[in-house]
Every structure is written in structure tokens, then in C-alpha cells.
Protein backbone atom coordinates (compact mmCIF):
# COMPACT_ATOMS: atom_id res chain seq x y z
CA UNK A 1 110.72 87.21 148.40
CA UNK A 2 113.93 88.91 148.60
CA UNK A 3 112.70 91.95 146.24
CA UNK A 4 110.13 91.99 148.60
CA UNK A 5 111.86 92.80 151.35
CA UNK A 6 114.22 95.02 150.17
CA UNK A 7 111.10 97.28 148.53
CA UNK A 8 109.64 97.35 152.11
CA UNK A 9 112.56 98.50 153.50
CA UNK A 10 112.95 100.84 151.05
CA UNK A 11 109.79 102.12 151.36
CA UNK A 12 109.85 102.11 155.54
CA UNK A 13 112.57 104.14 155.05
CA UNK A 14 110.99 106.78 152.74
CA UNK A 15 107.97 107.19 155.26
CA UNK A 16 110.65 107.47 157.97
CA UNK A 17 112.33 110.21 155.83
CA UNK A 18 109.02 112.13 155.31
CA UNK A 19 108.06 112.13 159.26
CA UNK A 20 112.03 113.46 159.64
CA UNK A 21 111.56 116.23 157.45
CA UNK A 22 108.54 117.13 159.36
CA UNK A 23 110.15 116.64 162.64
CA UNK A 24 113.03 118.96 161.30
CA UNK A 25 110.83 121.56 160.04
CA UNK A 26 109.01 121.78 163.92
CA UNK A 27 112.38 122.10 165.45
CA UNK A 28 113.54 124.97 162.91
CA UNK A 29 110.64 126.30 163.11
CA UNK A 30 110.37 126.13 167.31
CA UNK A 31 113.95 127.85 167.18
CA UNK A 32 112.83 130.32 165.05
CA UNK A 33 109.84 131.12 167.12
CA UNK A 34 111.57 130.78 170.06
CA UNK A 35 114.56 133.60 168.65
CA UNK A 36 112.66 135.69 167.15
CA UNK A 37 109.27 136.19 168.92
CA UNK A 38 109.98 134.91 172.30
CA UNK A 39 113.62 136.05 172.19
CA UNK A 40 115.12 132.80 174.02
CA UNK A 41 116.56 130.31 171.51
CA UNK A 42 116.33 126.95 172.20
CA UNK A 43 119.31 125.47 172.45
CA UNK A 44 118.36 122.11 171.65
CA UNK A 45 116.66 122.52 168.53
CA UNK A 46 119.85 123.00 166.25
CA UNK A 47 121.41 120.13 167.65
CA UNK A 48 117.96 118.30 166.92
CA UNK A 49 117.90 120.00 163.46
CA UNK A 50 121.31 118.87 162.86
CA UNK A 51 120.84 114.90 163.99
CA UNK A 52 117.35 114.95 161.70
CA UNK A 53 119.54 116.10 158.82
CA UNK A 54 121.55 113.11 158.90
CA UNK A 55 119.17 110.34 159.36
CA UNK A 56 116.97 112.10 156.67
CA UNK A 57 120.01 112.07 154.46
CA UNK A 58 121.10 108.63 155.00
CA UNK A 59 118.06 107.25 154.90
CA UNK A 60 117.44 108.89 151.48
CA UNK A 61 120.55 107.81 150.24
CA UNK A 62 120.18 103.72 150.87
CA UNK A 63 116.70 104.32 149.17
CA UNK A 64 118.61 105.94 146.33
CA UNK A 65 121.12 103.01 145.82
CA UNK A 66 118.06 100.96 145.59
CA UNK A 67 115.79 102.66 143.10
CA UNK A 68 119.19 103.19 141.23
CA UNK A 69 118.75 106.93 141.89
CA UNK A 70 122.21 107.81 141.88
CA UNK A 71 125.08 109.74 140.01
CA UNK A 72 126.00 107.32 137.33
CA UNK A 73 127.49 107.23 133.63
CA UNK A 74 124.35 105.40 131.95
CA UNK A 75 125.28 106.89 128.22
CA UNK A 76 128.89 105.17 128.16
CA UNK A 77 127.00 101.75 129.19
CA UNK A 78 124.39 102.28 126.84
CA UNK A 79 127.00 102.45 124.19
CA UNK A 80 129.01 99.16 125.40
CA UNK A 81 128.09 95.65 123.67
CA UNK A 82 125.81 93.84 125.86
CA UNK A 83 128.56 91.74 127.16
CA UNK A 84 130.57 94.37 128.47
CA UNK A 85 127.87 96.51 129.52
CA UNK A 86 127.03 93.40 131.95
CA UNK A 87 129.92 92.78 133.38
CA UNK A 88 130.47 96.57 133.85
CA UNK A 89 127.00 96.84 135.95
CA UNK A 90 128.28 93.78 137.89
CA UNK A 91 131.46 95.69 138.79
CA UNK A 92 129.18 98.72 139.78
CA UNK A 93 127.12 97.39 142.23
CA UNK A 94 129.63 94.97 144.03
CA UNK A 95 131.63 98.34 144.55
CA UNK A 96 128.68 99.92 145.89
CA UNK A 97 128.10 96.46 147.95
CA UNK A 98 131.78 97.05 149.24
CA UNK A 99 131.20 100.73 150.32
CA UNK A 100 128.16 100.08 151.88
CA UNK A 101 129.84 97.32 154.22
CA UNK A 102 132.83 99.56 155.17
CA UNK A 103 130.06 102.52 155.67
CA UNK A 104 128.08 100.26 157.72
CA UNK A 105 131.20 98.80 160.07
CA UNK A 106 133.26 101.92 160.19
CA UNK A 107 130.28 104.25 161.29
CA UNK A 108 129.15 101.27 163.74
CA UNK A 109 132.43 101.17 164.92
CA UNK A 110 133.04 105.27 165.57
CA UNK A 111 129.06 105.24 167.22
CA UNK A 112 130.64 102.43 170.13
CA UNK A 113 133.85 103.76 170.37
CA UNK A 114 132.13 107.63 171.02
CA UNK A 115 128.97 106.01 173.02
CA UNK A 116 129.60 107.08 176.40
CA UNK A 117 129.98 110.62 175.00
CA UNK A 118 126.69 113.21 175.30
CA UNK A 119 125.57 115.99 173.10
CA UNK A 120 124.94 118.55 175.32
CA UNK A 121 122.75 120.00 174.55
CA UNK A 122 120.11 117.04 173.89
CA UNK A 123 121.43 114.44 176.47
CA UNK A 124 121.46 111.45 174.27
CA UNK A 125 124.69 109.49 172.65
CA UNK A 126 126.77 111.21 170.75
CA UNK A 127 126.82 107.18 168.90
CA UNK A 128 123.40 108.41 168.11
CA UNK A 129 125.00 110.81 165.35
CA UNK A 130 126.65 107.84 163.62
CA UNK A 131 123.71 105.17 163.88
CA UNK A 132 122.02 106.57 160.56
CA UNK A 133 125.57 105.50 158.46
CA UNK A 134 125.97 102.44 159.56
CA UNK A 135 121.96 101.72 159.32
CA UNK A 136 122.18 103.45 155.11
CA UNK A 137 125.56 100.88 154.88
CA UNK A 138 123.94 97.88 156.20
CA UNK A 139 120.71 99.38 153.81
CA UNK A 140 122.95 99.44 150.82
CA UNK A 141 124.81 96.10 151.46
CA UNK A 142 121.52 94.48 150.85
CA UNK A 143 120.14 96.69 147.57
CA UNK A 144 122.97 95.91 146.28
CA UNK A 145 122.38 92.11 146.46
CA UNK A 146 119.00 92.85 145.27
CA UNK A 147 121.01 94.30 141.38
CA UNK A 148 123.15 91.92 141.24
CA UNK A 149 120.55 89.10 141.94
CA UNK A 150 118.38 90.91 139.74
CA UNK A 151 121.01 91.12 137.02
CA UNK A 152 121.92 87.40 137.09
CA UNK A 153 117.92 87.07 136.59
CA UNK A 154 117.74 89.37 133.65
CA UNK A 155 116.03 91.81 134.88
CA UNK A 156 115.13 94.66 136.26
CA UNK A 157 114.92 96.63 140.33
CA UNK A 158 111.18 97.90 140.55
CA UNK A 159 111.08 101.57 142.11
CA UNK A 160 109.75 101.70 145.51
CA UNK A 161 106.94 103.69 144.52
CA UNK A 162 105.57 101.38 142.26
């Protein structure tokens, strides 16, 4: 039920990555329009640009903890007796577990203590630039339950896309 869950979220999160991009690519492509044809550049499409960017990014990134799509060194565990190898995948993912949770309650921390701020130029929260971090912590926090319950069960994290 857990694995469930977690492959939903992951998954919500992909489709909320693709309808970012596209929402990026309108406001790059309004600011280009707007510079270039109708020679007034909207000032609010950078900043929009900008904010897409990182919930796009972060967003990809928790899904990327999950479907184990990260940087790692697979060929020095391959080579490790089993025993080691375990305990070594263990120590992995509970680090990743612990930098998701500081992720999630530093960023949520820095998006209350800069709420009452504005961007300027889109006059919404500047929090709202530090939501997607905390969100991609909180994300991470619980794929990485999802290996290490999965590696006390034997086995093995289905991709999302399956």
C-alpha cells in the first residue's frame, strides 16, 4: 500500500513536471514575442520562467530519488559481498532520508521566515520560491522509506513508469 502511494506521488509529480515545462515554454516564449515582435518585454515572464524552473527541477529530483535515478557508484557495490553491499545501500538511502528532512525543514523554514516578502514583479510570496524544496524534501523523506522498506523485503523499487 505504501509502494502504492509513493508511485502515485511519483507519478503526480511527473505530470506536474510536464504541464511546468509547458507553462515555462509559454512564458519564454510570450517574452520572446513580446521583445522581439511587439518590442515591450514582459516583465513578469522571467520571474515566471525562473519560479517554473525550480518547481520543475525539484519536482524532478524527488521523482529521481525514487526511481533511483541518481548519481551513484553502482560498480563498487556490485563488487562488494552481498553483506556489505546491503548494509552499504542501507547507509545510502538513510543519508538521502536525512537530506531530504533538513531540505524539507530548512527550505520550509526560509519560505515563512521570507513570506511577507513580494516578487515584484509577479505579486505573489517570495515563500513561494522555496515551497518546491521543502515539497522535493518532504518527497524524498518518504522514497526513501519506500528503499529501505523495500530492502528489508528483498526487493526491489518499481519505476514510476511501469
Amino acid at each position: 500500500m505504501y509502494t502504492t502511494l509513493c508511485r502515485r506521488l511519483a507519478r503526480a509529480c511527473m505530470w506536474l513536471g510536464i504541464a511546468g515545462i509547458v507553462a515555462l515554454i509559454c512564458a519564454v516564449s510570450w517574452q520572446v514575442f513580446g521583445r522581439y515582435v511587439l518590442n515591450n518585454t514582459p516583465t513578469w515572464a522571467e520571474s515566471l520562467a525562473l519560479l517554473l524552473v525550480l518547481y520543475v527541477t525539484m519536482l524532478g529530483t524527488a521523482v529521481g530519488v525514487r526511481d533511483a535515478g541518481h548519481i551513484g557508484l553502482e560498480s563498487l557495490l556490485i563488487l562488494a559481498p552481498e553483506r556489505i553491499r546491503l548494509r552499504m545501500e542501507y547507509l545510502i538511502h538513510a543519508l538521502v532520508l536525512l537530506f531530504g528532512a533538513a531540505m524539507a525543514w530548512n527550505c520550509g523554514y526560509l519560505a515563512l521566515s521570507v513570506w511577507s516578502y513580494r516578487l515584484p514583479t509577479l505579486w505573489i510570496s517570495e515563500g513561494w520560491k522555496y515551497i518546491p524544496a521543502a515539497v522535493a524534501g518532504v518527497l524524498i523523506v518518504l522514497f526513501s522509506i519506500e528503499h529501505l522498506m523495500a530492502l528489508a523485503q528483498g526487493r526491489e523499487v518499481e519505476p514510476s513508469w511501469n
